[in-house]
N, C-alpha and C. Protein backbone atom coordinates (compact mmCIF):
# COMPACT_ATOMS: atom_id res chain seq x y z
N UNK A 1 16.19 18.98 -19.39
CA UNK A 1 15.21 19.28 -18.36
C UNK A 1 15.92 19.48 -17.04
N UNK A 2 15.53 20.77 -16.14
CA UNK A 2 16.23 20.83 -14.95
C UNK A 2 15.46 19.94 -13.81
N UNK A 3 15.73 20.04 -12.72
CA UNK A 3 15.35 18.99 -11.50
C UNK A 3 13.53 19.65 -11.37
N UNK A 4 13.47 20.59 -11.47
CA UNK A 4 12.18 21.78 -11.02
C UNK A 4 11.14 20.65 -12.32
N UNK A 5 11.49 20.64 -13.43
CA UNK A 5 10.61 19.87 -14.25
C UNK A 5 10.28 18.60 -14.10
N UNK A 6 11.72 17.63 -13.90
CA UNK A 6 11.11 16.54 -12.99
C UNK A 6 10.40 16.14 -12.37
N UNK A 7 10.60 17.10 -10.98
CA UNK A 7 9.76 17.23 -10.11
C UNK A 7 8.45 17.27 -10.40
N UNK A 8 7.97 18.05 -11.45
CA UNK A 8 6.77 18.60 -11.64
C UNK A 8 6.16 17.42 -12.41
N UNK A 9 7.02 16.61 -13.42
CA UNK A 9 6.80 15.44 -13.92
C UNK A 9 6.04 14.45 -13.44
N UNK A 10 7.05 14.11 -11.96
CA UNK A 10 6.94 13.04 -11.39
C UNK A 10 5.43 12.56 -10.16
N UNK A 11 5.71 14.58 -9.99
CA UNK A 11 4.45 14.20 -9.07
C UNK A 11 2.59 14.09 -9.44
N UNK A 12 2.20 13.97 -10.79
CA UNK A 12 1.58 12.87 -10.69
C UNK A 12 1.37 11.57 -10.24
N UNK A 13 2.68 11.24 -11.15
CA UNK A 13 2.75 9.68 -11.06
C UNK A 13 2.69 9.30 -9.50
N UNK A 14 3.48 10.21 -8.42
CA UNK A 14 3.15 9.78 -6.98
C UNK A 14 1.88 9.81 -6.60
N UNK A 15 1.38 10.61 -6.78
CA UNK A 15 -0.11 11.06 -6.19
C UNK A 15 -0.70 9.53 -6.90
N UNK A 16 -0.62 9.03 -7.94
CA UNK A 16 -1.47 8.17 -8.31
C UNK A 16 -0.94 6.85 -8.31
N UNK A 17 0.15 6.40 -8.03
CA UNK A 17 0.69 5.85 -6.91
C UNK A 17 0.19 5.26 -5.35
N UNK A 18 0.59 6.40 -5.07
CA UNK A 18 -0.30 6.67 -3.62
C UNK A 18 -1.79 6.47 -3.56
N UNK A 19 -2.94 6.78 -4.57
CA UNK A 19 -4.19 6.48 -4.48
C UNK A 19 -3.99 5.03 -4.62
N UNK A 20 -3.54 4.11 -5.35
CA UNK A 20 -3.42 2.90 -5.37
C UNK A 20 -3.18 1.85 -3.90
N UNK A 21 -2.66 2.61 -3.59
CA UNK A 21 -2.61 1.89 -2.09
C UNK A 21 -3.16 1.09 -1.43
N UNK A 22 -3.32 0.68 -0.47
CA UNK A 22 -4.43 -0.26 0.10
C UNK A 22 -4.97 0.99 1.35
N UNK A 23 -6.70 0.41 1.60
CA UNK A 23 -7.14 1.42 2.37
C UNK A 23 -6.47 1.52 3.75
N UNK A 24 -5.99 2.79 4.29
CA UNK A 24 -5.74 3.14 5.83
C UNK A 24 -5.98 2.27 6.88
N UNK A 25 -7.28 1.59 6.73
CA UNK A 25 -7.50 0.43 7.62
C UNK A 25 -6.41 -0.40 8.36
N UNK A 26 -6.05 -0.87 6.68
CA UNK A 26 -5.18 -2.06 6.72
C UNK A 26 -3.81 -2.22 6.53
N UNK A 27 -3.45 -0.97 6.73
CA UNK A 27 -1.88 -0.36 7.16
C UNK A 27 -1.53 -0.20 8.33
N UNK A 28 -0.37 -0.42 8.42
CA UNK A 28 0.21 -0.77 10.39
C UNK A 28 0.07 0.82 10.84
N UNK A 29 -0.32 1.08 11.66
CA UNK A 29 -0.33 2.49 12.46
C UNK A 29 0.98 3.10 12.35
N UNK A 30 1.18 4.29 12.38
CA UNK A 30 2.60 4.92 12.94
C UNK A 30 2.63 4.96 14.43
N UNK A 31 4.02 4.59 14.70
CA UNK A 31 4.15 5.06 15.85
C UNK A 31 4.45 6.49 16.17
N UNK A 32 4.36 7.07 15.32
CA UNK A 32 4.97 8.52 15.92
C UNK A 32 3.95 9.11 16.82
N UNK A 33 4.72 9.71 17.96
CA UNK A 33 3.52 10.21 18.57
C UNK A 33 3.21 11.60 18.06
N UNK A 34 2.20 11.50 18.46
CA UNK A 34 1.55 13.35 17.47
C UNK A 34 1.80 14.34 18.99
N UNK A 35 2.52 15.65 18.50
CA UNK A 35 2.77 16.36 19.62
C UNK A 35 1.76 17.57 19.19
N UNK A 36 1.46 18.37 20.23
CA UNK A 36 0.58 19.52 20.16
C UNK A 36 1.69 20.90 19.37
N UNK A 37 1.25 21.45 18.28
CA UNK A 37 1.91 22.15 18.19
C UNK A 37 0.71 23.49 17.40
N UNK A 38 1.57 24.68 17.17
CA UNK A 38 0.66 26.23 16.64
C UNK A 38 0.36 25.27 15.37
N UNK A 39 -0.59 25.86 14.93
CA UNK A 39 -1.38 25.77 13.47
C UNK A 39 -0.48 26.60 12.75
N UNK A 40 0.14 27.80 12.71
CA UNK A 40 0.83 27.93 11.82
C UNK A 40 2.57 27.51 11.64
N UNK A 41 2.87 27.21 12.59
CA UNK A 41 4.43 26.50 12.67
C UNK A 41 4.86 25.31 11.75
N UNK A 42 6.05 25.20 10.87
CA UNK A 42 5.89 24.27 10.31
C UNK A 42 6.40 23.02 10.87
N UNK A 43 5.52 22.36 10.15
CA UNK A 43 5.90 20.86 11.13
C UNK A 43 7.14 20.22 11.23
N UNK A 44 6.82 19.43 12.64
CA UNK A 44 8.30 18.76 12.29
C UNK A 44 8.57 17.34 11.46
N UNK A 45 9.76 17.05 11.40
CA UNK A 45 9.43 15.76 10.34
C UNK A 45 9.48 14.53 10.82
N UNK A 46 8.97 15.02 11.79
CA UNK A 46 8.32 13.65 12.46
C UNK A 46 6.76 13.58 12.53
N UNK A 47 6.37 14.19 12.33
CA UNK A 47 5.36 14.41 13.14
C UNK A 47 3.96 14.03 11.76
N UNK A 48 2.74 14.06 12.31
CA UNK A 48 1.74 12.92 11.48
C UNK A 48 0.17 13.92 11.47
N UNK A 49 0.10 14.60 10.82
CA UNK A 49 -1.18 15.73 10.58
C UNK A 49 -2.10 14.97 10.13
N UNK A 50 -3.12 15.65 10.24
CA UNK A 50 -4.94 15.53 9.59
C UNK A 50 -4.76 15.77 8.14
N UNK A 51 -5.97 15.92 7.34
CA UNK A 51 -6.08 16.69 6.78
C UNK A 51 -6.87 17.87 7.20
N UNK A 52 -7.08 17.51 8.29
CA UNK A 52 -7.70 19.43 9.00
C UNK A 52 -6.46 20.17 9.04
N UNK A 53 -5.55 19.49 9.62
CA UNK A 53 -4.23 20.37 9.85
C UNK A 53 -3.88 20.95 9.19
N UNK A 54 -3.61 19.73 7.91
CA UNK A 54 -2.82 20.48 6.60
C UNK A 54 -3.93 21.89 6.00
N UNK A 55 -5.30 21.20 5.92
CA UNK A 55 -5.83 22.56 5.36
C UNK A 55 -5.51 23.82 6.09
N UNK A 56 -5.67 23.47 7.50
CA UNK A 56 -5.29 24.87 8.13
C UNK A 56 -3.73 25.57 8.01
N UNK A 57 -2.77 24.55 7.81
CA UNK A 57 -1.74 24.69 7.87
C UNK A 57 -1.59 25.75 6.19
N UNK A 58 -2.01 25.30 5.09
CA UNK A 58 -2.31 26.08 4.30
C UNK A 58 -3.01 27.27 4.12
N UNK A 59 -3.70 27.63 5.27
CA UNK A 59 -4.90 28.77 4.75
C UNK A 59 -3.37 29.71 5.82
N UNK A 60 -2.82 29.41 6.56
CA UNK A 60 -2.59 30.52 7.49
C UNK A 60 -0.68 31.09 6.49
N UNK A 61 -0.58 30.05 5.39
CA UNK A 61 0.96 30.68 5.00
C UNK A 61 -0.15 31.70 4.00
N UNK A 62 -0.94 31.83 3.30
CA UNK A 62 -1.64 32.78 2.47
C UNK A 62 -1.34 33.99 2.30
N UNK A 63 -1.09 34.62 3.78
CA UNK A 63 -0.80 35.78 3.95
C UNK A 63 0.55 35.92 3.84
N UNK A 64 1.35 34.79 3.63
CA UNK A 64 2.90 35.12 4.37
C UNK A 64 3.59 35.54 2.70
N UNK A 65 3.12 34.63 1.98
CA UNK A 65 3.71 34.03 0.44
C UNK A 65 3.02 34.88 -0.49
N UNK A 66 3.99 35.26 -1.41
CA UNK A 66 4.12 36.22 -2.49
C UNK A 66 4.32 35.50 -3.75
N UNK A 67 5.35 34.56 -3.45
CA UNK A 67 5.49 33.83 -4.74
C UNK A 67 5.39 32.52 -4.17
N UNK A 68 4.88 31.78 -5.26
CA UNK A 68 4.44 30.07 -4.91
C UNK A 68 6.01 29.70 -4.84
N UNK A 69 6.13 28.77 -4.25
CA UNK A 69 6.95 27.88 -3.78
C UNK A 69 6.67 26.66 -3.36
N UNK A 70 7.61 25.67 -3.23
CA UNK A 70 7.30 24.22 -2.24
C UNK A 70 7.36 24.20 -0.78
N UNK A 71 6.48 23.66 -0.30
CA UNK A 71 6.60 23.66 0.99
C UNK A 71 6.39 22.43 1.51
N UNK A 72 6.92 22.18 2.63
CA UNK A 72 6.56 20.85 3.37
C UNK A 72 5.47 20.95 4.40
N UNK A 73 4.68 19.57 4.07
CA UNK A 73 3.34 19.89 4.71
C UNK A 73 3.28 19.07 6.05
N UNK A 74 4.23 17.84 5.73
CA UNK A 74 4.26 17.25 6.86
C UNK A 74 3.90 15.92 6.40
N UNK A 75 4.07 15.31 7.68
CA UNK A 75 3.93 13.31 7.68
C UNK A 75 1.95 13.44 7.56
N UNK A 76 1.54 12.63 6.69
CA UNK A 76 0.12 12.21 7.14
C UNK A 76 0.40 10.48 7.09
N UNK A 77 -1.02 10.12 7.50
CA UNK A 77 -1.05 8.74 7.88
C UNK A 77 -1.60 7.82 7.09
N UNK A 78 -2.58 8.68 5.99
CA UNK A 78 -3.27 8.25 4.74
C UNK A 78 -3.17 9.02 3.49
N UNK A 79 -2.95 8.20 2.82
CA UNK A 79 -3.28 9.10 1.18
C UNK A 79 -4.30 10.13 1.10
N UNK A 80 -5.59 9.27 1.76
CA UNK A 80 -6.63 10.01 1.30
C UNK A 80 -6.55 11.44 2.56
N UNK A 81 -5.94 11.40 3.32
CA UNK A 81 -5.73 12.87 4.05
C UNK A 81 -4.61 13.76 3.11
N UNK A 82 -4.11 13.55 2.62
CA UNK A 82 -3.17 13.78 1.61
C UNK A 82 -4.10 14.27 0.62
N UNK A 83 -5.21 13.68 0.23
CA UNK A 83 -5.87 14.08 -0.78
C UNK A 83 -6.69 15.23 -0.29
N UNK A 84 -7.29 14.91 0.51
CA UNK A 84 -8.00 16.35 1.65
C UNK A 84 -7.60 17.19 2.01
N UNK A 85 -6.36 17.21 2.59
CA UNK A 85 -5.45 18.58 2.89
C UNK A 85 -5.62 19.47 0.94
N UNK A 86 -4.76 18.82 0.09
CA UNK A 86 -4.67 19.27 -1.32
C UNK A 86 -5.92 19.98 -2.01
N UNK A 87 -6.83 19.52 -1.86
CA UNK A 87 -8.33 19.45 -2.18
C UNK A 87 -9.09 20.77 -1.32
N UNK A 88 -9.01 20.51 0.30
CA UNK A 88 -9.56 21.79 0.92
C UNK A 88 -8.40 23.20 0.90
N UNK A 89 -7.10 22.60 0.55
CA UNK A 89 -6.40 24.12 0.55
C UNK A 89 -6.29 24.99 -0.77
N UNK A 90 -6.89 24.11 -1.99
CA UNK A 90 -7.07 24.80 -3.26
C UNK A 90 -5.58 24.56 -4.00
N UNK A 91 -4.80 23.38 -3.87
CA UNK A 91 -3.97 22.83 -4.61
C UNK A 91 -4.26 21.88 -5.80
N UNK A 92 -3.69 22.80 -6.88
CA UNK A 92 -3.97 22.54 -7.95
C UNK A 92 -3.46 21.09 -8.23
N UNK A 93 -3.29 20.89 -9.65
CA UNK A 93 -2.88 19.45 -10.10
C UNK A 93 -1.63 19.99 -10.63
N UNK A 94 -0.84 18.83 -10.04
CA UNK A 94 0.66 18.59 -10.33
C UNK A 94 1.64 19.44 -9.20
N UNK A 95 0.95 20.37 -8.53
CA UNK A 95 1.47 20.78 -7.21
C UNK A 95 1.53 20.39 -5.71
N UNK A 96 1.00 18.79 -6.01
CA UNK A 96 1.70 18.02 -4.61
C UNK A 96 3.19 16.70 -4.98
N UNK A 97 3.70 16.58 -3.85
CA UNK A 97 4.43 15.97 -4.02
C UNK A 97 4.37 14.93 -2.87
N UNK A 98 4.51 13.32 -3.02
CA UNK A 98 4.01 12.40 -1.64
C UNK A 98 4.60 11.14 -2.27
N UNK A 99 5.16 10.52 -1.04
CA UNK A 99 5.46 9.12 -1.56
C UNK A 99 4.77 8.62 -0.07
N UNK A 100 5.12 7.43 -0.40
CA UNK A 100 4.49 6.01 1.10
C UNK A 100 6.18 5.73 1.18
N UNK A 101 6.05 5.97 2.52
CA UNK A 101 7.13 5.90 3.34
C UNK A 101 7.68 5.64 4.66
N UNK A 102 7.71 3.89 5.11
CA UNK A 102 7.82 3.82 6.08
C UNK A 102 6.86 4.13 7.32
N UNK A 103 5.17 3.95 6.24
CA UNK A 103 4.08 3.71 6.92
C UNK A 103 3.15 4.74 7.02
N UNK A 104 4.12 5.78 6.17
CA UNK A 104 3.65 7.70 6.23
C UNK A 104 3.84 7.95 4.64
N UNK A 105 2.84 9.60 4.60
CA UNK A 105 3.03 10.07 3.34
C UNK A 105 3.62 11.09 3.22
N UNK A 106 5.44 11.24 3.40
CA UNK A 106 6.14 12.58 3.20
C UNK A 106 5.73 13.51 2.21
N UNK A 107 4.99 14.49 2.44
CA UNK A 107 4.17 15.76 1.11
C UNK A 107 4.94 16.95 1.12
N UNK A 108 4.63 17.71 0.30
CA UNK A 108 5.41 18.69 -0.14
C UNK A 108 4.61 19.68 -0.60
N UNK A 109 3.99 20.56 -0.91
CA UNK A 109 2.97 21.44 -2.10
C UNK A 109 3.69 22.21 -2.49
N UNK A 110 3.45 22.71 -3.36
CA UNK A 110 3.23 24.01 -4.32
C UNK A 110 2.61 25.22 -4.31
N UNK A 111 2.56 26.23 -3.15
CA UNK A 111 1.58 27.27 -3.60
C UNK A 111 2.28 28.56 -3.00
């Protein structure tokens, strides 16, 4: 199996992982501060999106992308925005990628 199958393996198991979590509530805040940036620019990796963002951040590569690929979606602050971004941008199953990380959910998609 090459790394590409792994990958594709594994990210279930994160995503459901990650739903396991404890609710947003009761997780320490990030400090990162959120900077203003274009809706279509990709984020930086610092930085801590919605899931409004991410959906938007998805509807505007649509036009750009020919062939699916991974992309980085950015820091969110909850799973369940993680799940919302995935959900409103029409990402299928097994095409996200997210761990809990240092208080954030580093994501990745597929499309």
């Amino acid at each position: 199996m090459n790394r590409r199958t792994y990958a594709l393996a594994a990210a279930p198991i994160a995503l459901l992982i990650g739903l396991a979590a404890p609710a947003a509530a009761d997780e320490p805040q990030p400090n990162t501060p959120k900077v203003p940036r274009a809706v279509c620019d990709t984020p930086a990796h610092d930085a801590v999106l919605t899931a409004q963002e991410g959906i938007a951040l998805r509807k505007c590569t649509d036009a750009r992308v020919a062939v699916k690929t991974w992309h980085w979606m950015g820091n969110y602050g909850s799973v369940y925005d993680v799940a919302n971004a995935a959900n409103g941008g029409g990402i299928g199953a097994g095409e996200v990628i997210t761990q809990y990380l240092n208080g954030l959910y580093p994501t990745f998609m597929f499309y």
